[in-house]
C-alpha atoms as a PDB file:
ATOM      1  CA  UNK A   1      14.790 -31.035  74.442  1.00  0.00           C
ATOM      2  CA  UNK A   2      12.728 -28.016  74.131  1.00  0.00           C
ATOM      3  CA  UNK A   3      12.494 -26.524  69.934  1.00  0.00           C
ATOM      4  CA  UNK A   4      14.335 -23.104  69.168  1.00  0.00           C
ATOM      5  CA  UNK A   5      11.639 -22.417  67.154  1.00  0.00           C
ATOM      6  CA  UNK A   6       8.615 -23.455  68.603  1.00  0.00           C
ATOM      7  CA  UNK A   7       9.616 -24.178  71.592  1.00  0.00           C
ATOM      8  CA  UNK A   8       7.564 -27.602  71.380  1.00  0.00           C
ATOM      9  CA  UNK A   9       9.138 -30.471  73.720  1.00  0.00           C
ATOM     10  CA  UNK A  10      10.916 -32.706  71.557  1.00  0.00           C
ATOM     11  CA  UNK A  11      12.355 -36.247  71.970  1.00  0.00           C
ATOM     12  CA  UNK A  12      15.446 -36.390  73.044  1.00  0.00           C
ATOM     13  CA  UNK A  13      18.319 -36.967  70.707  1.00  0.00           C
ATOM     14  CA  UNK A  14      15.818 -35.743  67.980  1.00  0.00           C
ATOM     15  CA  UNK A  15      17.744 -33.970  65.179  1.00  0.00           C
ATOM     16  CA  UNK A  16      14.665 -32.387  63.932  1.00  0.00           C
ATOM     17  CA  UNK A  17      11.311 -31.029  65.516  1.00  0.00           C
ATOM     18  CA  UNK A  18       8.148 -32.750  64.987  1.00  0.00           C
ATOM     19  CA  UNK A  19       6.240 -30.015  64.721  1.00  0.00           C
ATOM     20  CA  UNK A  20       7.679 -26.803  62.931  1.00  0.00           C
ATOM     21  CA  UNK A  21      10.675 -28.920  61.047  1.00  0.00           C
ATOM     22  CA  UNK A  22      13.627 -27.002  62.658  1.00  0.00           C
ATOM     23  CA  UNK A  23      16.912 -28.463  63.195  1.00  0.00           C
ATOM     24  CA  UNK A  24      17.260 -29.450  67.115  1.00  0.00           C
ATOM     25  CA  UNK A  25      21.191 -30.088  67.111  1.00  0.00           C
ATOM     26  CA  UNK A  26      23.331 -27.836  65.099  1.00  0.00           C
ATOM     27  CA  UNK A  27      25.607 -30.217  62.694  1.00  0.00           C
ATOM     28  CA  UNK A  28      29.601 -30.308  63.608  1.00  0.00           C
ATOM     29  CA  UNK A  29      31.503 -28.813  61.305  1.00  0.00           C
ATOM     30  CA  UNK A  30      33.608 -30.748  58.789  1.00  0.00           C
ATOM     31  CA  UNK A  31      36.898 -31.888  60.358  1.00  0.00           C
ATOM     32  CA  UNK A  32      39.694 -30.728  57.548  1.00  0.00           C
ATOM     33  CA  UNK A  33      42.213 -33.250  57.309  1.00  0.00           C
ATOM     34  CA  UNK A  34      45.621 -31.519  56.234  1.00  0.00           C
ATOM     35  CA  UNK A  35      47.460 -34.025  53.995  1.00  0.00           C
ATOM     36  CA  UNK A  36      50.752 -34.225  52.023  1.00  0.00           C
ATOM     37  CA  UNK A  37      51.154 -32.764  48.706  1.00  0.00           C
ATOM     38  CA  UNK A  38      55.005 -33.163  47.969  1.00  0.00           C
ATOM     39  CA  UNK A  39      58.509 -34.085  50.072  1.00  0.00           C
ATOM     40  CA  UNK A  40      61.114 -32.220  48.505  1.00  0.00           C
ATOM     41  CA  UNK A  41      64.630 -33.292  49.411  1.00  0.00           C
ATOM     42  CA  UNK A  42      68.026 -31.544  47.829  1.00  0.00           C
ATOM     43  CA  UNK A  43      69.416 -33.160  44.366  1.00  0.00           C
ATOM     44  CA  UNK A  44      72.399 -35.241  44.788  1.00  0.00           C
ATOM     45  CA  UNK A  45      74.171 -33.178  41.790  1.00  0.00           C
ATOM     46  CA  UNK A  46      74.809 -30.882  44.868  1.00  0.00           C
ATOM     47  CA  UNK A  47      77.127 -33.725  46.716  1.00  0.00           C
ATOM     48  CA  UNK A  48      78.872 -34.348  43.158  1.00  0.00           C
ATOM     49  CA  UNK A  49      82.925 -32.176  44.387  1.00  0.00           C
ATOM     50  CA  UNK A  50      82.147 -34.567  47.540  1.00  0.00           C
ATOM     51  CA  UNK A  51      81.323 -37.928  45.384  1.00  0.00           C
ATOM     52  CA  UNK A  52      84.316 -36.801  43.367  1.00  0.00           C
ATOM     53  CA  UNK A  53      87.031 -36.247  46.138  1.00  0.00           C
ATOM     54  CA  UNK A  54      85.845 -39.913  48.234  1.00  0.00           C
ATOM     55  CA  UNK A  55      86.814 -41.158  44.295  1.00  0.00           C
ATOM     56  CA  UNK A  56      90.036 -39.928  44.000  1.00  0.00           C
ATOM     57  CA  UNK A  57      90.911 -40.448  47.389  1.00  0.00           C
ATOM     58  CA  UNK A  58      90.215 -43.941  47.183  1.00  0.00           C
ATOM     59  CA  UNK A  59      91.819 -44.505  43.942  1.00  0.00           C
ATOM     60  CA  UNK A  60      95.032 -42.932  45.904  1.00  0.00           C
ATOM     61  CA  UNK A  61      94.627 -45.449  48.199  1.00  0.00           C
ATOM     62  CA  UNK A  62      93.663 -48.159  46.040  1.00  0.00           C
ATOM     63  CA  UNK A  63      97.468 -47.359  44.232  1.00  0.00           C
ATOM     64  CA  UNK A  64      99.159 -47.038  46.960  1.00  0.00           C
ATOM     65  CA  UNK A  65      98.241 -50.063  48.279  1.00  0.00           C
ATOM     66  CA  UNK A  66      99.011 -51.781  45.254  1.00  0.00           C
ATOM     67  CA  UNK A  67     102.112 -50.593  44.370  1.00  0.00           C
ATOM     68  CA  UNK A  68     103.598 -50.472  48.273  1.00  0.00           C
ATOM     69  CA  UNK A  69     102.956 -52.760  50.960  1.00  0.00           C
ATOM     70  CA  UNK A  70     104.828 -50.723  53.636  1.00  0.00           C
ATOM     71  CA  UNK A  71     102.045 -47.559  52.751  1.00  0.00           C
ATOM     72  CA  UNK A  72      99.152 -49.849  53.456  1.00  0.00           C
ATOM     73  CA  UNK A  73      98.492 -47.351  56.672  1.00  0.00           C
ATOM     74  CA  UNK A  74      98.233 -44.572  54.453  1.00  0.00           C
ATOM     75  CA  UNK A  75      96.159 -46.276  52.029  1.00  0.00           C
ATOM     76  CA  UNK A  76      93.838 -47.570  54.904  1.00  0.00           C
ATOM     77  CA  UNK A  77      93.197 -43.500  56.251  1.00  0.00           C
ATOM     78  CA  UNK A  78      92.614 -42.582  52.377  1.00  0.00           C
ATOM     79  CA  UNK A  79      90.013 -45.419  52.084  1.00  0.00           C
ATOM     80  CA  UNK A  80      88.476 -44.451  55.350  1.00  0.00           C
ATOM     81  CA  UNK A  81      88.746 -40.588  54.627  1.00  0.00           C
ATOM     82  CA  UNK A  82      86.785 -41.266  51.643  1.00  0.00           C
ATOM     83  CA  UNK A  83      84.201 -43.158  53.356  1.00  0.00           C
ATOM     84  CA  UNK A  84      83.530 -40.374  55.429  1.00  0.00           C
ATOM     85  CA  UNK A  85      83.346 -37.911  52.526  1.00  0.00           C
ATOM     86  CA  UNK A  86      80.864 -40.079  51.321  1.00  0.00           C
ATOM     87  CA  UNK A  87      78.906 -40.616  54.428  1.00  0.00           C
ATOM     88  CA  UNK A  88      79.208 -37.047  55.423  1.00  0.00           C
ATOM     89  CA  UNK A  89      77.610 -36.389  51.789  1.00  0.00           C
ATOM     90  CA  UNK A  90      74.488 -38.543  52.317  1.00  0.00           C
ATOM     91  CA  UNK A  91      73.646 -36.977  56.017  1.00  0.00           C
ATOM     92  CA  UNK A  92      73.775 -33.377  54.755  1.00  0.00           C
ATOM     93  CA  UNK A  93      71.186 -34.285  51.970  1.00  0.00           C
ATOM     94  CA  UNK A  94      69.131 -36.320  54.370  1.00  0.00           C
ATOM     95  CA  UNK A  95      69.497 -33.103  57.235  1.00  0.00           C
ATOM     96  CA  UNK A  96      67.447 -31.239  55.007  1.00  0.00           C
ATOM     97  CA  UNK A  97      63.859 -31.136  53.599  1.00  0.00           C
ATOM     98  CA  UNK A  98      60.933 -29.437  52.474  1.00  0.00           C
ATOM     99  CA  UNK A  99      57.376 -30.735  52.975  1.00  0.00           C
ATOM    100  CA  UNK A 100      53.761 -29.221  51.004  1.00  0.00           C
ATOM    101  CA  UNK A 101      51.099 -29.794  52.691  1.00  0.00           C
ATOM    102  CA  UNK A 102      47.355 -29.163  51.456  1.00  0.00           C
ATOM    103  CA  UNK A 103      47.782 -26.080  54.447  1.00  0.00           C
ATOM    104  CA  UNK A 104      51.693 -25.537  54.667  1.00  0.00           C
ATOM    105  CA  UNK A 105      54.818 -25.626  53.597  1.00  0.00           C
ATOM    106  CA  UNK A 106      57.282 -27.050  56.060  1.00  0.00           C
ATOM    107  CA  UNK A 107      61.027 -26.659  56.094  1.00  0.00           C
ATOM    108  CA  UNK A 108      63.178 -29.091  58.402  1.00  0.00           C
ATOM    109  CA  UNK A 109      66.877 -29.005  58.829  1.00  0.00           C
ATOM    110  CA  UNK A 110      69.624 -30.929  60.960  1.00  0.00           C
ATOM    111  CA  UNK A 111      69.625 -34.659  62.011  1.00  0.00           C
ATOM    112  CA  UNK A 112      70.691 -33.943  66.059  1.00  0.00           C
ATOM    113  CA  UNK A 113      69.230 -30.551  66.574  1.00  0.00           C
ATOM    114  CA  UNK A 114      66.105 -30.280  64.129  1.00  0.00           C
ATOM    115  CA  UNK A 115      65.075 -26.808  62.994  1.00  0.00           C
ATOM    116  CA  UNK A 116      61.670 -26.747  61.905  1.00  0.00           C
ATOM    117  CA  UNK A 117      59.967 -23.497  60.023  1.00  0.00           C
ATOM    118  CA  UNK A 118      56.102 -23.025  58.711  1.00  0.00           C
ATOM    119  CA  UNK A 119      54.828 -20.779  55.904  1.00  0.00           C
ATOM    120  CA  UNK A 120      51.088 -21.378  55.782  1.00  0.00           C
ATOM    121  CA  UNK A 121      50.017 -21.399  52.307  1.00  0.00           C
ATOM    122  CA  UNK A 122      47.554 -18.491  52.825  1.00  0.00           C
ATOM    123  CA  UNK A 123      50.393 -16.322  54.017  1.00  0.00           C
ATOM    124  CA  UNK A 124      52.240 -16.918  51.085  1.00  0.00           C
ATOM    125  CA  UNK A 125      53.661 -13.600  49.305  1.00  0.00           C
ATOM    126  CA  UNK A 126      55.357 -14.592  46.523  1.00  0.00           C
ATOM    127  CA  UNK A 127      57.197 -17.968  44.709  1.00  0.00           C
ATOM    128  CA  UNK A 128      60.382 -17.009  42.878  1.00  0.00           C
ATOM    129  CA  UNK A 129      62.606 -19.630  41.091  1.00  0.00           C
ATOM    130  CA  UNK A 130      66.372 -18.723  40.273  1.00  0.00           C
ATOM    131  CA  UNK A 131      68.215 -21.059  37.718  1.00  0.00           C
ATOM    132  CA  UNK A 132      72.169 -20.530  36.995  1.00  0.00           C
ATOM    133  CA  UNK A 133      73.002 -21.514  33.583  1.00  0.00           C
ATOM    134  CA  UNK A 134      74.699 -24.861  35.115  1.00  0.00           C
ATOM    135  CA  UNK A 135      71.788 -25.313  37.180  1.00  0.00           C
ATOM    136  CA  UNK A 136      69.536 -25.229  34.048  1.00  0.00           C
ATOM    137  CA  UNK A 137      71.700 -27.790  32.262  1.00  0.00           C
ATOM    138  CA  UNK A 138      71.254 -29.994  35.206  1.00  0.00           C
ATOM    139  CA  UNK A 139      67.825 -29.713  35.875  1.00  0.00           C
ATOM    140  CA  UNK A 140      68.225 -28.287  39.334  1.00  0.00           C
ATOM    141  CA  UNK A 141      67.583 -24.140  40.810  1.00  0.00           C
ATOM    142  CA  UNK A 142      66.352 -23.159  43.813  1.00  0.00           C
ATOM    143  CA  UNK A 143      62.855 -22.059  44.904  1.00  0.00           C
ATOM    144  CA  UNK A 144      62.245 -19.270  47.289  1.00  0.00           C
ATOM    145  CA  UNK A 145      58.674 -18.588  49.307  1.00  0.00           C
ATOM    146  CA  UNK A 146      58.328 -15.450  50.894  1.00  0.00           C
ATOM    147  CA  UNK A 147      55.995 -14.767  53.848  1.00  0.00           C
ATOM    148  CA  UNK A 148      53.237 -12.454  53.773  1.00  0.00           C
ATOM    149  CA  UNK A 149      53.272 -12.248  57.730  1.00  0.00           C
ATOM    150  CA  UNK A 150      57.331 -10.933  57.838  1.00  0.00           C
ATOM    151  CA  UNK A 151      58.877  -9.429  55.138  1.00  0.00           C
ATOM    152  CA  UNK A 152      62.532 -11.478  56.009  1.00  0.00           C
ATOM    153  CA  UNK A 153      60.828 -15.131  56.687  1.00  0.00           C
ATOM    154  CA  UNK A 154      61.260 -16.802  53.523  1.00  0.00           C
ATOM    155  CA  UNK A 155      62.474 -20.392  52.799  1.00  0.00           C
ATOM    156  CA  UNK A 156      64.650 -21.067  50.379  1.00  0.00           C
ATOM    157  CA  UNK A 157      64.720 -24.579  48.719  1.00  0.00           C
ATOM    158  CA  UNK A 158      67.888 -25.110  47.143  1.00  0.00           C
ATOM    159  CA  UNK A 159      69.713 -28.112  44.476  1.00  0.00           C
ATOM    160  CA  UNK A 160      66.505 -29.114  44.282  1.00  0.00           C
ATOM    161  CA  UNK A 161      65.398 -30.960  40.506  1.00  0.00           C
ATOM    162  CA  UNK A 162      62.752 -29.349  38.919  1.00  0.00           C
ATOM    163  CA  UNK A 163      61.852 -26.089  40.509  1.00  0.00           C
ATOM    164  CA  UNK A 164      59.944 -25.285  38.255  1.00  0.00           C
ATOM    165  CA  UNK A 165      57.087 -27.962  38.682  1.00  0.00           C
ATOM    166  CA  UNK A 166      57.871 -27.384  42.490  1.00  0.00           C
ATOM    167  CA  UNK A 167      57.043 -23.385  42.113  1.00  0.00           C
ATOM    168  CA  UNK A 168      54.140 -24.588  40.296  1.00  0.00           C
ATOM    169  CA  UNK A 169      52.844 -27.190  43.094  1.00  0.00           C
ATOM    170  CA  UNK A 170      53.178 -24.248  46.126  1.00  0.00           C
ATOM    171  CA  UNK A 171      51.026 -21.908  43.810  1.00  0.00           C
ATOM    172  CA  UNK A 172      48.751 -24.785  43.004  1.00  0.00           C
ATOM    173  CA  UNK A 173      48.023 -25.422  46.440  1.00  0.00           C
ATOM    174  CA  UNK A 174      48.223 -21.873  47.785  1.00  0.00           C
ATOM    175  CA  UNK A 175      44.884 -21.249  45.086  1.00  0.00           C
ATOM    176  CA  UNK A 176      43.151 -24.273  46.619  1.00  0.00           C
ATOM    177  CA  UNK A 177      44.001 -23.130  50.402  1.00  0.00           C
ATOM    178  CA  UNK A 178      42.562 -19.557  49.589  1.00  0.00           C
ATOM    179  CA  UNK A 179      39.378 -20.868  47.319  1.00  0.00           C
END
């Protein structure tokens, strides 16, 4: 291996030259390892109508059962009904989620057919957090990020708790991405 410098005939393999000092073998550059900063996933205050209705409905059935035998069918669907209230609660909240990343923010929706959108945290515009006055009471707002690249790609986290300290974990990480 022949010196850039010098242009002395080094060993081979040699990371520097014998001679003049130069490096031989210019060093790889550092592999960056993206890693996870925060899951986000909606509250469950936004399933409470739906946790509400599968109660009631199975109370109904719960008293009709009780008080009729010969409504025991209808009683059965109002059990079942609510079970799939329930159910149908606990997949929505699970179809959705948001992901930072020490390079992106990821938004994934749907449990069959997955929609998946990117923000990279240097492309990042602006964080806004909107709280309704119930919302605040509760704990819970929304978060929206807005693209630098498009001015109508922006994802919106919404129900989730403490969007606040979420807003404040994007801008966080956006300031160590650009640094």
């Amino acid at each position: 291996m022949r010196c850039p410098q010098c242009g002395f005939e080094a060993a081979t393999g040699a990371t520097f030259c014998s001679r003049c000092g130069q490096r031989m073998v210019t060093p790889r550059p550092e592999a960056k390892h993206e890693f996870a900063l925060a899951k986000i996933l909606p509250s469950w205050w936004q399933a409470t109508g739906s946790f509400l209705s599968a109660l009631v409905m199975a109370g109904l059935g719960a008293l009709i059962f009780v008080h009729g035998r010969s409504g025991w069918p209808l009683a059965a669907g109002l059990l079942v009904l609510a079970w799939m209230v329930v159910a149908s609660a606990v997949l929505t909240r699970r179809s959705t989620s948001w992901s930072i990343t020490s390079e992106r923010l990821i938004e994934r929706r749907g449990l069959l057919a997955r929609t998946r959108r990117e923000i990279e945290l240097a492309d990042i515009r602006s964080v806004e957090v909107d709280r309704r006055l119930i919302q605040r009471m509760l704990g819970l707002g929304s978060v929206v990020v807005s693209s630098a690249a498009s001015a109508d790609f922006s994802i919106r986290m919404q129900g989730v708790a403490d969007p606040e300290a979420i807003a404040e974990t994007v801008r966080r990480a956006r300031l160590r991405r650009l640094a």
